[in-house]
N, C-alpha and C. Protein backbone atom coordinates (compact mmCIF):
# COMPACT_ATOMS: atom_id res chain seq x y z
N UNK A 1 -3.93 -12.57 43.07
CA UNK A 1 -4.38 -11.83 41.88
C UNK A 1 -4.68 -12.82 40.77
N UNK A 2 -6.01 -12.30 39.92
CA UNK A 2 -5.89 -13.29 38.96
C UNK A 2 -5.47 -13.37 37.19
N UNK A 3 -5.12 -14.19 36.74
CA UNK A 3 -4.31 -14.21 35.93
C UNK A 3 -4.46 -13.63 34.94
N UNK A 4 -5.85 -12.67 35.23
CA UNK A 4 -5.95 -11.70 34.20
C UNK A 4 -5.47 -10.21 33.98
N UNK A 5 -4.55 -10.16 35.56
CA UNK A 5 -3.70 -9.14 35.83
C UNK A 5 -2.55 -9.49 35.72
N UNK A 6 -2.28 -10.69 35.06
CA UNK A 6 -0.46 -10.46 34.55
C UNK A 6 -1.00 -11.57 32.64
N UNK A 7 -0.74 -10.33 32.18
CA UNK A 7 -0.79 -11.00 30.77
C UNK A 7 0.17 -11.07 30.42
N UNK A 8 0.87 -12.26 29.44
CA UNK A 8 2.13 -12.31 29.35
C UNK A 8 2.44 -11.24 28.42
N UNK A 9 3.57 -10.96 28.15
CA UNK A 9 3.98 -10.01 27.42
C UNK A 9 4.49 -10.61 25.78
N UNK A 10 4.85 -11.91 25.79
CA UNK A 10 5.68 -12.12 24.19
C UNK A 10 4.25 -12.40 24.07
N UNK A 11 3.00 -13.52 24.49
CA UNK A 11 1.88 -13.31 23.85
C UNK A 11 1.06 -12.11 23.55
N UNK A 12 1.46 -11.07 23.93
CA UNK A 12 0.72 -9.82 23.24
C UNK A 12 1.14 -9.09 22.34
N UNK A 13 2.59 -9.52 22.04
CA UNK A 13 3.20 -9.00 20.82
C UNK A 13 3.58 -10.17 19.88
N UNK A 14 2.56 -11.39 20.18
CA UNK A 14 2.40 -11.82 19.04
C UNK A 14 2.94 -13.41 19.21
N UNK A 15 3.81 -13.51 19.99
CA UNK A 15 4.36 -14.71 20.49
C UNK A 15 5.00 -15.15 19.47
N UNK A 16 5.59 -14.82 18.26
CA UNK A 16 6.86 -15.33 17.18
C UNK A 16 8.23 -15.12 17.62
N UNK A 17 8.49 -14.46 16.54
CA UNK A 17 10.12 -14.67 16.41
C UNK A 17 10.45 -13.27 16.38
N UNK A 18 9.61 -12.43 16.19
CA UNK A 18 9.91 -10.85 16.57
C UNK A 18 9.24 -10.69 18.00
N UNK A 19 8.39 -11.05 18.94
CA UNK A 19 8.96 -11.32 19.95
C UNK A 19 9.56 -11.74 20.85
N UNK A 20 10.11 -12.43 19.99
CA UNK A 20 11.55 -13.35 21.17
C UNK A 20 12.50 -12.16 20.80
N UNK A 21 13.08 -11.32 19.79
CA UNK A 21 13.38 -10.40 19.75
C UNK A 21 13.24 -8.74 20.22
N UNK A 22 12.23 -8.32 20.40
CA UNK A 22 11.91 -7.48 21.52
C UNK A 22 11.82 -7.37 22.73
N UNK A 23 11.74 -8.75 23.14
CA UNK A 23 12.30 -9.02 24.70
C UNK A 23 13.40 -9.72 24.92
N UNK A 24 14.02 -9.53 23.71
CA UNK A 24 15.57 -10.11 23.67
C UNK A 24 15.65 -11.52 24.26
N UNK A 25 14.94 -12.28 24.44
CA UNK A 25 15.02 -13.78 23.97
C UNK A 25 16.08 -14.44 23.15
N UNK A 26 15.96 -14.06 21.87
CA UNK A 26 16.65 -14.04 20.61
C UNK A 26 17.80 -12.60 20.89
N UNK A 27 18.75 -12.90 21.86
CA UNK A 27 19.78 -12.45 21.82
C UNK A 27 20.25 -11.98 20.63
N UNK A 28 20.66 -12.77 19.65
CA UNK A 28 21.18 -12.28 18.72
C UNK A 28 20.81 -12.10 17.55
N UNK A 29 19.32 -12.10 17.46
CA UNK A 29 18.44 -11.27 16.76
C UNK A 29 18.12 -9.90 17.38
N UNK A 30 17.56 -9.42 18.69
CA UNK A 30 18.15 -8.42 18.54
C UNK A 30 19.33 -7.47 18.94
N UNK A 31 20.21 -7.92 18.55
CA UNK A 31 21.78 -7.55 18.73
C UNK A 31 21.85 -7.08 17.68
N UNK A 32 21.28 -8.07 16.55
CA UNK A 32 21.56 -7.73 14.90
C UNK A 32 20.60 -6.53 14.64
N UNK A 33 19.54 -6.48 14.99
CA UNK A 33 18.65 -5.11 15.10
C UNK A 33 19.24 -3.94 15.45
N UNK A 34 19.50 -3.88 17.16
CA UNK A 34 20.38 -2.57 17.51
C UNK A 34 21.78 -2.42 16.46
N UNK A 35 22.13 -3.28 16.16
CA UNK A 35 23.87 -2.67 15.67
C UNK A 35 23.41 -2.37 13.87
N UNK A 36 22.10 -2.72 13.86
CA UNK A 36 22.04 -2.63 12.19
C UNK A 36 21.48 -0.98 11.96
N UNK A 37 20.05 -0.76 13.33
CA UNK A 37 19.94 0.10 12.57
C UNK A 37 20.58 1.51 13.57
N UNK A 38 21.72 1.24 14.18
CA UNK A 38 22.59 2.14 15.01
C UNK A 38 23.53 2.84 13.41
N UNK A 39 24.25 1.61 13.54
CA UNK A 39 24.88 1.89 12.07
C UNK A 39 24.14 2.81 10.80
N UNK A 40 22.96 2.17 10.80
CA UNK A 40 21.96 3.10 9.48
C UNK A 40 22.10 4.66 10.02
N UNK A 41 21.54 4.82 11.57
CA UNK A 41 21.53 6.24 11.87
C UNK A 41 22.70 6.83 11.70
N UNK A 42 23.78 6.33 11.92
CA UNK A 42 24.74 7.19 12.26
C UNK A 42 25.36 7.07 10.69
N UNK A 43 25.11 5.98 9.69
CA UNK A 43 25.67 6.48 8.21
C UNK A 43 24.96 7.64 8.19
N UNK A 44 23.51 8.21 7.79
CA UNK A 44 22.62 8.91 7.62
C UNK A 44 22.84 10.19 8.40
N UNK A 45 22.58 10.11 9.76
CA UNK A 45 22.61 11.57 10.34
C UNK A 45 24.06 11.81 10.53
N UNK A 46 25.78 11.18 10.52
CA UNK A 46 26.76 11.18 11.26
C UNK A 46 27.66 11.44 10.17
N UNK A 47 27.45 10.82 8.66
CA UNK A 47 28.18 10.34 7.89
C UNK A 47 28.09 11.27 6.50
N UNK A 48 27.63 12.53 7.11
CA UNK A 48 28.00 13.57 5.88
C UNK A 48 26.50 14.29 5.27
N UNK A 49 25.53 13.80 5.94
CA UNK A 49 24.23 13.80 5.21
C UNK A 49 23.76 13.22 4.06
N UNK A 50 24.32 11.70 4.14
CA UNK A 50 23.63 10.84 2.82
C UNK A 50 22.67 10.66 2.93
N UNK A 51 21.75 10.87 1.77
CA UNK A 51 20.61 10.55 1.44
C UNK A 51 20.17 8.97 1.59
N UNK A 52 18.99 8.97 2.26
CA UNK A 52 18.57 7.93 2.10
C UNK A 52 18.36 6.94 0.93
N UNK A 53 17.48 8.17 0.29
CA UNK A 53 17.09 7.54 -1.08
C UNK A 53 17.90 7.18 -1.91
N UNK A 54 19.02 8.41 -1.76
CA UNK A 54 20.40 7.71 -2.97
C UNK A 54 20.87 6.66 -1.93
N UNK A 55 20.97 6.31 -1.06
CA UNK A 55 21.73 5.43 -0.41
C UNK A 55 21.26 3.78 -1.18
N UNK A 56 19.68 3.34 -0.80
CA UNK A 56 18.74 2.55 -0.95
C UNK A 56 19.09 2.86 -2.97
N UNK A 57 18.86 4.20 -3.44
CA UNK A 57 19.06 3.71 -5.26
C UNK A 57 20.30 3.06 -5.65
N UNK A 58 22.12 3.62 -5.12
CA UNK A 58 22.75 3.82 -5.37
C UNK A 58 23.16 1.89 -5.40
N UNK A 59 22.35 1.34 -4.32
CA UNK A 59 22.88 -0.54 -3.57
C UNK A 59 22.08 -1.39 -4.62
N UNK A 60 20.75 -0.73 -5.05
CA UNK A 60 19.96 -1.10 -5.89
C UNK A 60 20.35 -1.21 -7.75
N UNK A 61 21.60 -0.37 -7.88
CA UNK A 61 21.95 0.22 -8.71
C UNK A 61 23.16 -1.14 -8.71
N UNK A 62 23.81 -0.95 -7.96
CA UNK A 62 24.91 -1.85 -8.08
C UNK A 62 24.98 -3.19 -7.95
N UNK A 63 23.66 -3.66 -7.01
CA UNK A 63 23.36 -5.12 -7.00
C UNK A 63 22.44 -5.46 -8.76
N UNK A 64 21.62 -4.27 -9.38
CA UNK A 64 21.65 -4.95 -10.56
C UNK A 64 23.02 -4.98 -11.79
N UNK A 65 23.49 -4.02 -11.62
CA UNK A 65 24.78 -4.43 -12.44
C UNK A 65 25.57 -5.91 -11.74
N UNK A 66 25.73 -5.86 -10.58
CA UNK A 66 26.33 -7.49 -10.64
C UNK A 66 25.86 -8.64 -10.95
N UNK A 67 24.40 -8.56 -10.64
CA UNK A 67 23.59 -9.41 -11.22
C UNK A 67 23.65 -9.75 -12.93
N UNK A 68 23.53 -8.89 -12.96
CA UNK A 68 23.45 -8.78 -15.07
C UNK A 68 24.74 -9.29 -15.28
N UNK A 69 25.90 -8.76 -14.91
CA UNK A 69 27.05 -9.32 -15.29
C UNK A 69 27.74 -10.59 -14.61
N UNK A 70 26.73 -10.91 -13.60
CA UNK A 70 27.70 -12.32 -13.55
C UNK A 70 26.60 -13.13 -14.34
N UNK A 71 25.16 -12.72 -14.62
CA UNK A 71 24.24 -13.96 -15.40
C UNK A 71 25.35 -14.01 -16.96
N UNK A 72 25.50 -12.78 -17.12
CA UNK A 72 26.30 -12.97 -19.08
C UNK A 72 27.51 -13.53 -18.76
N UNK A 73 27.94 -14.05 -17.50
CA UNK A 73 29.42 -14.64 -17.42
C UNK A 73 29.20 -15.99 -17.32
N UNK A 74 28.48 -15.92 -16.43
CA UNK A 74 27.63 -17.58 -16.16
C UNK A 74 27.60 -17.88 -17.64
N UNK A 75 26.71 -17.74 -18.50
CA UNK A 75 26.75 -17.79 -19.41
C UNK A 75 27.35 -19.01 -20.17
N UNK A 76 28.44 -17.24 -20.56
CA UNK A 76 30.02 -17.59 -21.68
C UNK A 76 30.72 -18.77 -20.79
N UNK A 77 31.01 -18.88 -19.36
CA UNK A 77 31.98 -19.26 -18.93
C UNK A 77 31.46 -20.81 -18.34
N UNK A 78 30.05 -21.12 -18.70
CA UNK A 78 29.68 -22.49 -18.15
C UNK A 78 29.10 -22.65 -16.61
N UNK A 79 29.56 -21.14 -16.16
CA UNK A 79 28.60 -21.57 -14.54
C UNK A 79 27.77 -21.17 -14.04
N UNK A 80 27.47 -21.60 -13.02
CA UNK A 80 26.02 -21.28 -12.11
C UNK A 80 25.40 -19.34 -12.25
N UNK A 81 23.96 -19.95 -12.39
CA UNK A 81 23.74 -18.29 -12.51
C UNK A 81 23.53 -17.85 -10.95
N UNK A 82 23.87 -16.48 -11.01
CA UNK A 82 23.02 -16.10 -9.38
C UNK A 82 22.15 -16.59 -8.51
N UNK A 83 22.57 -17.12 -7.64
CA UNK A 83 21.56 -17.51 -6.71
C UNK A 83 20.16 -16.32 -6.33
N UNK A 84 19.18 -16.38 -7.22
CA UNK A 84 18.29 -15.12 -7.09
C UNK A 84 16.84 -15.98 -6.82
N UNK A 85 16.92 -15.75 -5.52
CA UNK A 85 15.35 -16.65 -5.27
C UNK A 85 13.93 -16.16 -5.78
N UNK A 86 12.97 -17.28 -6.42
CA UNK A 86 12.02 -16.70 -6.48
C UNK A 86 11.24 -16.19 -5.44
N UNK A 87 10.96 -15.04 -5.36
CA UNK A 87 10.20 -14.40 -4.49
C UNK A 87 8.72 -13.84 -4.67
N UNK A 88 7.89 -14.16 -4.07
CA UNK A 88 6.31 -14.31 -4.49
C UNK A 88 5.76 -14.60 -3.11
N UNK A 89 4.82 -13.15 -3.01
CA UNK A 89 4.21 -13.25 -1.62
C UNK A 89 2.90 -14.18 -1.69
N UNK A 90 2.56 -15.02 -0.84
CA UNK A 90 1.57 -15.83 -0.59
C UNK A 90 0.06 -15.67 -0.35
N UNK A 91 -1.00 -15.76 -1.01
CA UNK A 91 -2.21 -15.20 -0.75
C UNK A 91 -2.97 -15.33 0.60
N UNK A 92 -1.82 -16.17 1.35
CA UNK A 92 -2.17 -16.00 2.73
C UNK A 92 -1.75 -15.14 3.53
N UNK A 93 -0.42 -14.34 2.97
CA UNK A 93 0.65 -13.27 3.56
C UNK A 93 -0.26 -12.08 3.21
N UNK A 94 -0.52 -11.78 1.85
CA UNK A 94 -1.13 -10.75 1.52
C UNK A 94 -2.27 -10.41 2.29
N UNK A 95 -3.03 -11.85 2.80
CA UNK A 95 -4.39 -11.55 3.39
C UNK A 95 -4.35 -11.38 4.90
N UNK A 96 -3.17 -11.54 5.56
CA UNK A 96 -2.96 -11.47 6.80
C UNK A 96 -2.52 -9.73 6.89
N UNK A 97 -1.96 -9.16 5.88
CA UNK A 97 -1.94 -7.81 5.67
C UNK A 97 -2.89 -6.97 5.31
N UNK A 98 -3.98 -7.43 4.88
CA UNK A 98 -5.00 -7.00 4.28
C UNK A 98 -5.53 -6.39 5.44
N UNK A 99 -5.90 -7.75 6.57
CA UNK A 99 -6.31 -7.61 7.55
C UNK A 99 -5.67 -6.88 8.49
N UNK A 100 -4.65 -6.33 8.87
CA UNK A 100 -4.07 -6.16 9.83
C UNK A 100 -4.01 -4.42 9.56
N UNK A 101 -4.35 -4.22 8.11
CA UNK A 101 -4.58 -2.78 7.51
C UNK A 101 -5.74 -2.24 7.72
N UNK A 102 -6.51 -3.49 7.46
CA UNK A 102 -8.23 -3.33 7.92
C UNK A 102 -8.70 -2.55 9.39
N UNK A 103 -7.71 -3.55 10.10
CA UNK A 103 -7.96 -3.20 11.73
C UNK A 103 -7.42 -1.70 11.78
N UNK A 104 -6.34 -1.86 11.36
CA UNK A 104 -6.03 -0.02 11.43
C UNK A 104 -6.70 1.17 10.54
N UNK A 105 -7.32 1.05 9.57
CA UNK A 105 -8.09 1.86 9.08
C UNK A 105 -9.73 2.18 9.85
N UNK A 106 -10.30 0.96 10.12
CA UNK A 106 -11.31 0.68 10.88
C UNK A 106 -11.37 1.32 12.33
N UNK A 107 -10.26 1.37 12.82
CA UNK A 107 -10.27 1.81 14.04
C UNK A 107 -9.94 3.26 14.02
N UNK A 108 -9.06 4.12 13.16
CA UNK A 108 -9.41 4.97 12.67
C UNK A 108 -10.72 6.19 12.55
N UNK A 109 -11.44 5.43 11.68
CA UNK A 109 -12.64 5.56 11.47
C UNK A 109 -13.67 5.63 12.46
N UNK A 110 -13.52 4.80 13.08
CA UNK A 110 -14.01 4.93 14.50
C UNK A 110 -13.74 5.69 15.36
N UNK A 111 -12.47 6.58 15.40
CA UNK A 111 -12.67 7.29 16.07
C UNK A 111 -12.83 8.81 15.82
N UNK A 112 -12.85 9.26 13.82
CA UNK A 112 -13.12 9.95 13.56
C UNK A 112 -14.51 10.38 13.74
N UNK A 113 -15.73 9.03 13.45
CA UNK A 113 -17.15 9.11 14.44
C UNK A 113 -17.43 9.47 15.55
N UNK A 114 -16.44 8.69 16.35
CA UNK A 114 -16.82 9.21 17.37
C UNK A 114 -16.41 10.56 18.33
N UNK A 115 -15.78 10.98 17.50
CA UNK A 115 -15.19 12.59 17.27
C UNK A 115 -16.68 14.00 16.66
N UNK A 116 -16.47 13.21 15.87
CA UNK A 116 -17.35 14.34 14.28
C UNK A 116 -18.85 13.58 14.93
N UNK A 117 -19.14 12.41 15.06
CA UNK A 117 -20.69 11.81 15.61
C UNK A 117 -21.18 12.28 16.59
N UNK A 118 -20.70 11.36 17.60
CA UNK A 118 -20.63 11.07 18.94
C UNK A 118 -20.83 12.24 19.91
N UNK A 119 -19.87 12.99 19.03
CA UNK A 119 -18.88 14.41 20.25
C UNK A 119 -18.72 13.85 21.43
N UNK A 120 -17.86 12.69 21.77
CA UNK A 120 -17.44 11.89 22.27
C UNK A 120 -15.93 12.93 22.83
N UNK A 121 -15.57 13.36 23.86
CA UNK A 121 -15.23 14.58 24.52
C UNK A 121 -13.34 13.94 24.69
N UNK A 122 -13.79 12.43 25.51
CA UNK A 122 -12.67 11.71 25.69
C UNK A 122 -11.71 10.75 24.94
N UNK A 123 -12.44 10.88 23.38
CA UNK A 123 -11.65 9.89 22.12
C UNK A 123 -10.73 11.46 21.78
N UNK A 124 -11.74 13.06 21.80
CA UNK A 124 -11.18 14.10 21.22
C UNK A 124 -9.82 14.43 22.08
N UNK A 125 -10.07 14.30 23.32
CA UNK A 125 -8.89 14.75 24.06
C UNK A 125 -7.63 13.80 24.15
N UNK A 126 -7.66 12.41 24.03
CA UNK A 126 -6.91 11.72 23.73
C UNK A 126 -6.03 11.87 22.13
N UNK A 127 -6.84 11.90 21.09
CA UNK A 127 -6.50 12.21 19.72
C UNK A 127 -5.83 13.41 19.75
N UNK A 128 -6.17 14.48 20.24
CA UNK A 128 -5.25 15.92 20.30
C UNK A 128 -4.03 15.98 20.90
N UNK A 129 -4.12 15.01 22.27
CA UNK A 129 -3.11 14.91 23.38
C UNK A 129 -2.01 13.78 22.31
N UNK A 130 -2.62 12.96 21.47
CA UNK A 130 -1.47 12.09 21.02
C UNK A 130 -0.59 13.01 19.62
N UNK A 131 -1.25 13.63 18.96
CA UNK A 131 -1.54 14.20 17.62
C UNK A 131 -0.35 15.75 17.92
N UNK A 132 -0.50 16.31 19.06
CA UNK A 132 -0.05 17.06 19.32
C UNK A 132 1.57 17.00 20.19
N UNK A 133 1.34 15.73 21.27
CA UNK A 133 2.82 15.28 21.55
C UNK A 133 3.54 14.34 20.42
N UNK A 134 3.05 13.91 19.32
CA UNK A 134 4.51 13.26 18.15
C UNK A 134 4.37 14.81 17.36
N UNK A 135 3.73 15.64 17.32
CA UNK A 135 4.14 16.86 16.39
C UNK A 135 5.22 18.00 17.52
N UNK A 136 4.98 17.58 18.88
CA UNK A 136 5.84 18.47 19.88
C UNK A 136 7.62 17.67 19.38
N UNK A 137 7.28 15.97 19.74
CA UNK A 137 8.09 15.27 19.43
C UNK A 137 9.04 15.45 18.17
N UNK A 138 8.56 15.58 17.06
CA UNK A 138 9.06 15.72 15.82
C UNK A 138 9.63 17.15 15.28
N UNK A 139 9.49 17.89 16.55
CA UNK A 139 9.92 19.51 16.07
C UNK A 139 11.73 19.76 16.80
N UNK A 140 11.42 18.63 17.19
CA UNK A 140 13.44 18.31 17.63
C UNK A 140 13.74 17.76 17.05
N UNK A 141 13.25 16.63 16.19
CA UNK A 141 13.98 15.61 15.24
C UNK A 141 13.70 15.29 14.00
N UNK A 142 14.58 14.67 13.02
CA UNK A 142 13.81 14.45 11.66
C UNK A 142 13.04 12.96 11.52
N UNK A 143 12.69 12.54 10.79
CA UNK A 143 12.01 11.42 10.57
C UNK A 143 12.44 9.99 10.94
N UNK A 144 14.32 10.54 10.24
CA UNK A 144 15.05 9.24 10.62
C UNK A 144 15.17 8.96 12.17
N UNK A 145 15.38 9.76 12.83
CA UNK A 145 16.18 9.61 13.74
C UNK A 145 14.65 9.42 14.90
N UNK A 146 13.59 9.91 14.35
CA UNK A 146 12.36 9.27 15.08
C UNK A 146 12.35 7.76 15.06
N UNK A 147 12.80 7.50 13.50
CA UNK A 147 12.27 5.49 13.65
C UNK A 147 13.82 5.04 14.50
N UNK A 148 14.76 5.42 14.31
CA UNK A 148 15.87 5.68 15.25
C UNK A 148 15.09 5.15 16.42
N UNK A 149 14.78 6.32 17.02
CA UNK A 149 14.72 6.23 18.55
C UNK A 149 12.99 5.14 19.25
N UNK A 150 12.58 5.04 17.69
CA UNK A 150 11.20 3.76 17.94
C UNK A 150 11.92 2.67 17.95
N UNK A 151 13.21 1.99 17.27
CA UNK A 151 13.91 0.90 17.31
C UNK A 151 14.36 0.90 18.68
N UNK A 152 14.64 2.13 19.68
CA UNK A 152 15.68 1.15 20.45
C UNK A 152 14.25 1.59 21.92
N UNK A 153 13.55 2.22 21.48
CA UNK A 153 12.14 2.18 22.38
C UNK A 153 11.52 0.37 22.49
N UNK A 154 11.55 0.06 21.07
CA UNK A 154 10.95 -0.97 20.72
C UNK A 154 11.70 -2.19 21.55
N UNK A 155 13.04 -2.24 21.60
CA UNK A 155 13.95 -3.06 21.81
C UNK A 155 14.34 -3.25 23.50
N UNK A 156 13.88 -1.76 24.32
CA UNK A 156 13.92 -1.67 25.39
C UNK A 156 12.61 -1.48 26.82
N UNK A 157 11.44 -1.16 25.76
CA UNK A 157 10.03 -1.27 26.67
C UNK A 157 9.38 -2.10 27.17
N UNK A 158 8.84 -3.10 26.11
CA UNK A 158 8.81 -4.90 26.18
C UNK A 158 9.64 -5.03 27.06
N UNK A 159 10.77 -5.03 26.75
CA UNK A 159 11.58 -6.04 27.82
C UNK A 159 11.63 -5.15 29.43
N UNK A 160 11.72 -4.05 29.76
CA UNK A 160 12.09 -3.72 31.05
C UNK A 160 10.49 -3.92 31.51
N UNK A 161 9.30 -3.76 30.73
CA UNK A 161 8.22 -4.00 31.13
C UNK A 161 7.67 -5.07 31.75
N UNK A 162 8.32 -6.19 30.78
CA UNK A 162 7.95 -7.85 30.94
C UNK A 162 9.14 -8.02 32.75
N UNK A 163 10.03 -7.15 32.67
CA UNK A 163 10.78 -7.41 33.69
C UNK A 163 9.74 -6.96 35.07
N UNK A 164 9.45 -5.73 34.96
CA UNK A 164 8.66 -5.05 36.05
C UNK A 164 7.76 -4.61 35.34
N UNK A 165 6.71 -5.79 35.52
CA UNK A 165 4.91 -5.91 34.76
C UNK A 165 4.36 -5.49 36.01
N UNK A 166 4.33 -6.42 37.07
CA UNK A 166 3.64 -5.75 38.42
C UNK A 166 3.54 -4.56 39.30
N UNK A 167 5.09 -4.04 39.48
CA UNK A 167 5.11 -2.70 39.44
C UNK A 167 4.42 -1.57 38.82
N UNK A 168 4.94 -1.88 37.37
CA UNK A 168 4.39 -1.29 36.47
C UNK A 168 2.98 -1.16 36.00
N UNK A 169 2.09 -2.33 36.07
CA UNK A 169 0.38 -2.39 36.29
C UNK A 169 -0.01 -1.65 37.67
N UNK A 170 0.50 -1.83 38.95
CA UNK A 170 0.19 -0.49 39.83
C UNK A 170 0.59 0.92 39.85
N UNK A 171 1.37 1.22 39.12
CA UNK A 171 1.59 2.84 38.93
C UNK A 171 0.47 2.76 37.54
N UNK A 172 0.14 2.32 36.81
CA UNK A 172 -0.25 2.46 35.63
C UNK A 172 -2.13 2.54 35.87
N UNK A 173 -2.31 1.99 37.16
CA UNK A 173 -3.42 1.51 37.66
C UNK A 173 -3.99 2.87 38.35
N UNK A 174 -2.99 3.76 38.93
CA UNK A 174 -2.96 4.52 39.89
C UNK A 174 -3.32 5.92 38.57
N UNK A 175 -2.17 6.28 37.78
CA UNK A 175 -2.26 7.12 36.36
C UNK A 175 -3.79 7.44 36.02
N UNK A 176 -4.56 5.75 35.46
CA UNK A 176 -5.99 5.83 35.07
C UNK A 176 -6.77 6.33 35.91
N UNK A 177 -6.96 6.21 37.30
CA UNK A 177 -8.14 6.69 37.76
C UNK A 177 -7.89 8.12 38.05
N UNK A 178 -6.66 8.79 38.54
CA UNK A 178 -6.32 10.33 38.05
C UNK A 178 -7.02 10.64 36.42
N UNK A 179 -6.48 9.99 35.86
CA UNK A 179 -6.79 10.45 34.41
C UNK A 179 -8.55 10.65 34.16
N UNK A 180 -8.79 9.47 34.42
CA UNK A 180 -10.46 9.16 34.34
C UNK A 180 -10.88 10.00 35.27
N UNK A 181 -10.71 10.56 36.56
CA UNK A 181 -11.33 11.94 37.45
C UNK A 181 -11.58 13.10 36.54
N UNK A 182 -9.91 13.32 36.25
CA UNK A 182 -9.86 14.43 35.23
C UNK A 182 -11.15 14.68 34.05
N UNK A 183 -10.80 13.55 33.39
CA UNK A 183 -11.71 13.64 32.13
C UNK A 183 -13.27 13.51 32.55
N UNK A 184 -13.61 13.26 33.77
CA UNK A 184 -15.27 13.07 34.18
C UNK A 184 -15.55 14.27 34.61
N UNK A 185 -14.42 15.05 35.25
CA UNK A 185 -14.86 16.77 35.44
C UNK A 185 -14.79 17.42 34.41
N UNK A 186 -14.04 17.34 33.61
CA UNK A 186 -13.82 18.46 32.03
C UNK A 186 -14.81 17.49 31.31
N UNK A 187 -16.00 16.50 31.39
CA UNK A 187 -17.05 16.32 30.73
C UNK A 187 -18.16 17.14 31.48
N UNK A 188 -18.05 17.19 32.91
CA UNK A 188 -19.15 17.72 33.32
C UNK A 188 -19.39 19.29 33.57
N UNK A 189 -17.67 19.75 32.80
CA UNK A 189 -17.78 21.10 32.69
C UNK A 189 -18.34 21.67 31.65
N UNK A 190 -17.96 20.81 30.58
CA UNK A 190 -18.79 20.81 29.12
C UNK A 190 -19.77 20.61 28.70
N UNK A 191 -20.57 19.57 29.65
CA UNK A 191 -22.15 19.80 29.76
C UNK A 191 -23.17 21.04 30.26
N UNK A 192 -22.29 21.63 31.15
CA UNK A 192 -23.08 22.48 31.84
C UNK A 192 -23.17 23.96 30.96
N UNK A 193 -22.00 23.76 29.56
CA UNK A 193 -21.95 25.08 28.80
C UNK A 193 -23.24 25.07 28.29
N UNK A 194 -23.63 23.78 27.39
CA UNK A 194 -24.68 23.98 26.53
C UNK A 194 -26.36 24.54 27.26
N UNK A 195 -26.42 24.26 28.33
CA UNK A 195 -27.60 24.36 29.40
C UNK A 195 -27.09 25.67 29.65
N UNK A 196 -26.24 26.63 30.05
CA UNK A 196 -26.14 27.91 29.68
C UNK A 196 -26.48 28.63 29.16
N UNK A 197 -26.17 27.85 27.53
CA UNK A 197 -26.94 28.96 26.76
C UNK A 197 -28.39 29.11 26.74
N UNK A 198 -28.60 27.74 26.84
CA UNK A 198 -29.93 27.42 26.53
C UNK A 198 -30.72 28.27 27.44
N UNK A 199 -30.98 28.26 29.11
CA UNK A 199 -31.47 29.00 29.78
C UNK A 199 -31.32 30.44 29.63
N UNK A 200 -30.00 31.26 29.11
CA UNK A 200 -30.03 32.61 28.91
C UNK A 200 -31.29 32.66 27.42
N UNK A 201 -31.33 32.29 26.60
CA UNK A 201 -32.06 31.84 25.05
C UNK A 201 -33.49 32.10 25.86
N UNK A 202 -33.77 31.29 27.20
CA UNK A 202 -35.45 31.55 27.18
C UNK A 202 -35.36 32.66 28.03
């Protein structure tokens, strides 16, 4: 087979340091992931129904009061102020986001054309089929507990994937051309409506 049927997997998610972490590479990066945001869910959904938002105001609230009061102590008392780094995103950071927003709006767009344009049959049935299973998805769960269950999706797909890629490219291989049958008969059922009318019309 050629090597264009096994793509690596940390190079498609980017080949950094968040994927040495999604395929658990970085052991204990993501260790620190699962137990951080295990903990978040279960303060949140487990722990009485705290609010997020007060959770995130309430830390925000109290890290500036310590701040303020150890700078006026520093001060009076001769020592070091807070270690508070300057923080200032880089016009190369910003533009790598710019872009990466671009691609997702753009593609978007593209397929609203080729929806509303096109009448492109197989972008529509895909968009409904996705649009409609996270709204099936989300009618069991709340928001949190969706990015919940995308963290430990995230933490466990990559990696059992990268484990069984080959397997997994022949069942996945097998899926598409079912799928693609499907969708070439429900196009050629949909062609034959409009020629329907048309011939009853003359």
């Amino acid at each position: 087979m050629s090597n264009h049927n096994h793509i690596s997997v940390h190079e498609a998610l980017g080949g950094g340091p968040l994927a040495d972490i999604l395929l658990w590479r970085n052991a204990y990066g993501g260790g620190v992931v699962f137990v951080v945001s295990t903990f978040l869910w279960f303060l949140f959904e487990m722990g009485g129904g705290y609010n997020v938002l007060a959770f995130v105001a309430n830390n925000l609230l109290l890290l500036v009061v310590i701040l303020f009061f150890w700078a006026k102590s520093a001060s009076l008392l001769n020592r070091p102020l807070p270690p508070v780094p300057e923080l200032d995103i880089s016009e190369e950071s910003a533009l790598i986001a710019a872009e990466e927003m671009q691609v997702w709006i753009n593609h978007a767009f593209s397929l609203a054309h080729e929806i509303a344009i096109d009448g492109n049959l197989k972008t529509l049935i895909a968009v409904v089929s996705s649009l409609w299973l996270i709204s099936f998805i989300g009618s069991f769960f709340n928001f949190l507990t969706l990015v919940y269950i995308g963290v430990l999706l995230s933490l466990s797909i990559p990696f059992l994937y990268e484990k069984f890629q080959t397997q997994v490219d022949e069942k996945l291989i097998v899926v598409h051309k079912i799928a693609h049958s499907v969708m070439r008969q429900a196009d050629t059922v949909l062609r034959m409506i409009p020629l329907t009318h048309k011939q009853k019309s003359q």
